[in-house]
Protein backbone atom coordinates (compact mmCIF):
# COMPACT_ATOMS: atom_id res chain seq x y z
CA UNK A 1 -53.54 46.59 111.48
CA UNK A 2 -57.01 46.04 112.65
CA UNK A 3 -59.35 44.27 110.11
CA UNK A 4 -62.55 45.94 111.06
CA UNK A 5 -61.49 49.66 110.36
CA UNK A 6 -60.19 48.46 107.05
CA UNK A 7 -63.76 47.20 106.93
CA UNK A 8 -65.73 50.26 107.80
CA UNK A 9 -63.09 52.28 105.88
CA UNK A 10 -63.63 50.06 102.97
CA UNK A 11 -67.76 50.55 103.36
CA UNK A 12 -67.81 54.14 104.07
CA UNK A 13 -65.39 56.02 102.16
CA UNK A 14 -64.31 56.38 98.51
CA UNK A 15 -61.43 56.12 97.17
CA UNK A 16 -60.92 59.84 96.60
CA UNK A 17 -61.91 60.47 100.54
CA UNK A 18 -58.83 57.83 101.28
CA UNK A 19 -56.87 59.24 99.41
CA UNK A 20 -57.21 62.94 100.72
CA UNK A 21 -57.31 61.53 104.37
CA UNK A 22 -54.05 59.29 103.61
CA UNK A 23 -52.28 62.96 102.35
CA UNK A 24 -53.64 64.54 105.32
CA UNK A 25 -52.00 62.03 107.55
CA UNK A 26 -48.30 62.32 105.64
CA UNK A 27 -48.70 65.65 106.09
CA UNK A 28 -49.24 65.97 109.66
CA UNK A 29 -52.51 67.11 109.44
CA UNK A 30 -55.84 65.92 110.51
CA UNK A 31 -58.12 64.21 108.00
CA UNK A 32 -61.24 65.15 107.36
CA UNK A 33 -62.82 61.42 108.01
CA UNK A 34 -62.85 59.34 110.95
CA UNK A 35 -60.11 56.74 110.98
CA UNK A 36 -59.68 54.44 113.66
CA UNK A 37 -55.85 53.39 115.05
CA UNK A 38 -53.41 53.90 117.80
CA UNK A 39 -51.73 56.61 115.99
CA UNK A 40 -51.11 58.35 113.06
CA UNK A 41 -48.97 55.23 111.84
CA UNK A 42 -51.61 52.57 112.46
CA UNK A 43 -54.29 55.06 110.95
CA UNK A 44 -52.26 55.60 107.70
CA UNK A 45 -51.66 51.94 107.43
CA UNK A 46 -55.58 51.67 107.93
CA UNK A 47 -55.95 53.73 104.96
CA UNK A 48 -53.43 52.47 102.55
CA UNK A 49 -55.22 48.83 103.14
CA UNK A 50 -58.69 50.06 102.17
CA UNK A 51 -57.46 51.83 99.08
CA UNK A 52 -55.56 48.83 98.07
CA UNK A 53 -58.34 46.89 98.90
CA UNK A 54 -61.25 49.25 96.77
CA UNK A 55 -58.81 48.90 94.19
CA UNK A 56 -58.40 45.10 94.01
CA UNK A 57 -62.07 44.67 94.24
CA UNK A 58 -62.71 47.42 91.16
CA UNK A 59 -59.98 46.11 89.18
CA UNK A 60 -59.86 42.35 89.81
CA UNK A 61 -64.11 42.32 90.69
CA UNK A 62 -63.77 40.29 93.62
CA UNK A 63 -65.82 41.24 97.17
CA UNK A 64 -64.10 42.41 100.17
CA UNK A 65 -63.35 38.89 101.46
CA UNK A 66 -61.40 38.02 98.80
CA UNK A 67 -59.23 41.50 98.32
CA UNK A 68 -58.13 41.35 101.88
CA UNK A 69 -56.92 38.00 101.76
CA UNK A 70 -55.05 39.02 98.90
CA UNK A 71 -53.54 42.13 100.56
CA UNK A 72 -53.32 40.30 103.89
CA UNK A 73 -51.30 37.31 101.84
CA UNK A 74 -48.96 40.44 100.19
CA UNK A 75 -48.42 42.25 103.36
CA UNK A 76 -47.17 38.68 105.16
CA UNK A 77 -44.95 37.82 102.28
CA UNK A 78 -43.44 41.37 102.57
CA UNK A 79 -42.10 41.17 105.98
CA UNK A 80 -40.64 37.10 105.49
């Protein structure tokens, strides 16, 4: 998981665009956005964290700083 593709993800793209590009990936097919990442893997993990991210910062109205801590926090309690 690289932070600064979340970023640019984040900054770039709706959630809709994510969304379409995170089916694309699940089903083997290229998205139609740029998404960085080793692999397909890394890229769809890329993309899950910026939706979850755009959707903490609608829903809870924090910035960007403060949504990926949160994910970050729930993704590191996950794999204790």
């Amino acid at each position: 998981m690289k932070i600064p593709v979340i970023k640019a993800l984040v900054e770039s793209y709706t959630k809709e665009e994510l969304s379409k590009a995170e089916e694309a990936i699940i089903e083997e097919q290229n998205p139609t956005i740029e998404i960085g990442g080793d692999d397909e893997g890394e890229q769809l993990t890329h993309v899950y964290a910026a939706i979850q991210i755009l959707n903490a910062m609608e829903d809870d109205n924090v910035d960007f700083k403060t949504a990926l801590r949160e994910y970050t926090g729930r993704v590191r309690n996950s794999i204790l």
